[in-house]
C-alpha atoms as a PDB file:
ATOM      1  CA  UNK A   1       0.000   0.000   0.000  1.00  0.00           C
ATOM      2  CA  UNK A   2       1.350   3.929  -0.171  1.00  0.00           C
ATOM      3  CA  UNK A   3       3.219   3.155  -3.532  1.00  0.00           C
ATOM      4  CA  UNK A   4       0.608   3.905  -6.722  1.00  0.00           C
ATOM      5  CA  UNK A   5       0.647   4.896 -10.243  1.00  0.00           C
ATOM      6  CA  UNK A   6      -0.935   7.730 -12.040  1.00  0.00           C
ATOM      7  CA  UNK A   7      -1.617   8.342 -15.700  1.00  0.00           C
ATOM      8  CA  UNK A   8      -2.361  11.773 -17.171  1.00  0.00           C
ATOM      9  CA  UNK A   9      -3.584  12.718 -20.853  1.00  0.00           C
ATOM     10  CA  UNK A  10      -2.435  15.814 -21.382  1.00  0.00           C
ATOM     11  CA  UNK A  11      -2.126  17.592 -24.822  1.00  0.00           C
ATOM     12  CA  UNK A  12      -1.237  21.248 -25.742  1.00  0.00           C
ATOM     13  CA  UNK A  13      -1.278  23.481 -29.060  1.00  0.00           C
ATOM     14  CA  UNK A  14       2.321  21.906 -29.624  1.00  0.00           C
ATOM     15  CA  UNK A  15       2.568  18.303 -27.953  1.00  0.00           C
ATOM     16  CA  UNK A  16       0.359  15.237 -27.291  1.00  0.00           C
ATOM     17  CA  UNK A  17       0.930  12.658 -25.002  1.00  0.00           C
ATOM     18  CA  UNK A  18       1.017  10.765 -21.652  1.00  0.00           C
ATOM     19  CA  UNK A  19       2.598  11.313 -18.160  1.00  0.00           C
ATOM     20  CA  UNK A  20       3.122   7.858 -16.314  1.00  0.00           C
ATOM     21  CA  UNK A  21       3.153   9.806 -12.473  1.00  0.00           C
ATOM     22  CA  UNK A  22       4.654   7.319  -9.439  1.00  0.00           C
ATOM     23  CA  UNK A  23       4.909   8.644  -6.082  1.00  0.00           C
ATOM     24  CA  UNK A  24       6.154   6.389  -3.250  1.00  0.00           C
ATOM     25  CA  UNK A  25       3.994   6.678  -0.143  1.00  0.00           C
ATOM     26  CA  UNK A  26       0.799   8.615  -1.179  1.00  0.00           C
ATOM     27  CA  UNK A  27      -2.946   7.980  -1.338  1.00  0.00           C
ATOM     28  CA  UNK A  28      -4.162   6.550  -3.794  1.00  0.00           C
ATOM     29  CA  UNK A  29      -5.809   8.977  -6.135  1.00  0.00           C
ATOM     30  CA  UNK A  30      -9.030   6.668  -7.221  1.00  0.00           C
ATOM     31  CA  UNK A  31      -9.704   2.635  -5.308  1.00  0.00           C
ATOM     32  CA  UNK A  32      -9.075   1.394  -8.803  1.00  0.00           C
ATOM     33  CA  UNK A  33      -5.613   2.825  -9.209  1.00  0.00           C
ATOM     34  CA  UNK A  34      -3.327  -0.323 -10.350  1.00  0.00           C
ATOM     35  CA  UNK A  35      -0.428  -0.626  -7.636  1.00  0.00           C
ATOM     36  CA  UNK A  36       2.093  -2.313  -9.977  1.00  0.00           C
ATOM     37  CA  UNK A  37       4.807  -0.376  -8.736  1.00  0.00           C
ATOM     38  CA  UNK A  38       5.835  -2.734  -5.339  1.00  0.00           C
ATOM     39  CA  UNK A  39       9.146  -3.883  -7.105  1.00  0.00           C
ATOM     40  CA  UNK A  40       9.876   0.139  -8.644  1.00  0.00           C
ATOM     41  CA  UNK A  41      10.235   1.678  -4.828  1.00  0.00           C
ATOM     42  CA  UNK A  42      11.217  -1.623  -2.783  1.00  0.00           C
ATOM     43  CA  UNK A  43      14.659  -1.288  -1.107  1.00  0.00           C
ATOM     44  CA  UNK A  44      15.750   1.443  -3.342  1.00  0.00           C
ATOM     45  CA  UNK A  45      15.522   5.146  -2.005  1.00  0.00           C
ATOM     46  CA  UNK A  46      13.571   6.401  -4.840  1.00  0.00           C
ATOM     47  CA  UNK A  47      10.985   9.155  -4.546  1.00  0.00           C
ATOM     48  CA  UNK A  48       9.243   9.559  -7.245  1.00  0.00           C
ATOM     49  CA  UNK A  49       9.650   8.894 -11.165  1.00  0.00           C
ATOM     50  CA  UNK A  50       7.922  10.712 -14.045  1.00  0.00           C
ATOM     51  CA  UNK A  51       7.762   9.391 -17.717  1.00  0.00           C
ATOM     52  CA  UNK A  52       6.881  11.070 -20.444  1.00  0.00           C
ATOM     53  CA  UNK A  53       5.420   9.896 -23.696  1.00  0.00           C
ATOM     54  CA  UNK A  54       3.699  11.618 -26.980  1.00  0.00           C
ATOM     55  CA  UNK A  55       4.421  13.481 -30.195  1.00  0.00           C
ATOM     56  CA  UNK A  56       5.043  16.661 -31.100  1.00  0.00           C
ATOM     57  CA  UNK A  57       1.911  17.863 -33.273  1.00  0.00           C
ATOM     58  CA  UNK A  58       4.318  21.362 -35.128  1.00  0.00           C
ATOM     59  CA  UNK A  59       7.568  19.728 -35.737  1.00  0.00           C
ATOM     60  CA  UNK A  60       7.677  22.733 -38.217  1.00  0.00           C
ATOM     61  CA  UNK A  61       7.357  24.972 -35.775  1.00  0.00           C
ATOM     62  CA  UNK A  62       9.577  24.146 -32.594  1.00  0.00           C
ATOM     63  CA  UNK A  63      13.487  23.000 -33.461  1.00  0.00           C
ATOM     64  CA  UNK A  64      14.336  19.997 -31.195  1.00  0.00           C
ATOM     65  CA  UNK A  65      17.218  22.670 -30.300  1.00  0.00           C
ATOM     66  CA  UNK A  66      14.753  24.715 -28.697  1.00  0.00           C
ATOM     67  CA  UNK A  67      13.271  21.696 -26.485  1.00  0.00           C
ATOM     68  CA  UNK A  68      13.635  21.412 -23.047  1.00  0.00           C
ATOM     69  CA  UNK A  69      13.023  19.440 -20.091  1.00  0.00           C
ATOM     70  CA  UNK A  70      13.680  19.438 -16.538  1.00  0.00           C
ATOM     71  CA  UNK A  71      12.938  20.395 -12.872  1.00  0.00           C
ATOM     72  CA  UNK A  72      13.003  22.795 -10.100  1.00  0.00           C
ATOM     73  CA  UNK A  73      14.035  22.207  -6.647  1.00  0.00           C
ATOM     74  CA  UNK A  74      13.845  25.086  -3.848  1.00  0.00           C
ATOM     75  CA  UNK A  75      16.600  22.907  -1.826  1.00  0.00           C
ATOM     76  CA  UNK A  76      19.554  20.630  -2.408  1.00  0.00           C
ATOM     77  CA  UNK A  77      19.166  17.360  -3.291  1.00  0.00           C
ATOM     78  CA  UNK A  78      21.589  15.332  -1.306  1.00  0.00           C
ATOM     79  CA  UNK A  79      23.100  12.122  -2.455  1.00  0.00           C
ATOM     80  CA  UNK A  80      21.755  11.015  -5.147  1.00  0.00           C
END
């Protein structure tokens, strides 16, 4: 228990796709979220893990030079 997964449809003016979302030690978000993430979080000191997957609908329009991706922290991370 505590260790679910979340999917999210998302899709913008420029991109289309799907964010797989695993948290360790949360709620479960619905009572028929799938917990197939036991072996993902067991023994390791993982947090969290976010996956990305879609298209780009203006490849005309962005250069992959001008992609990005990333996050923001508002304190150190430690060991990693």
């Amino acid at each position: 228990e505590g260790k679910k997964s979340l999917v999210i449809d998302f899709e913008t003016e420029y991109f289309v796709g799907t964010l797989l979302l695993r948290i360790r030690d949360i709620p479960s978000p619905t009572k028929t979220t799938n917990n197939n993430n036991k072996n993902y979080f067991d023994g390791k000191k993982r947090r969290f893990q976010g996956v990305v997957k879609g298209r780009f609908l203006k490849i005309d329009k962005i250069p992959m030079s001008s992609c990005v991706t990333g996050q923001a922290f508002d304190r150190k991370g430690g060991k990693l």
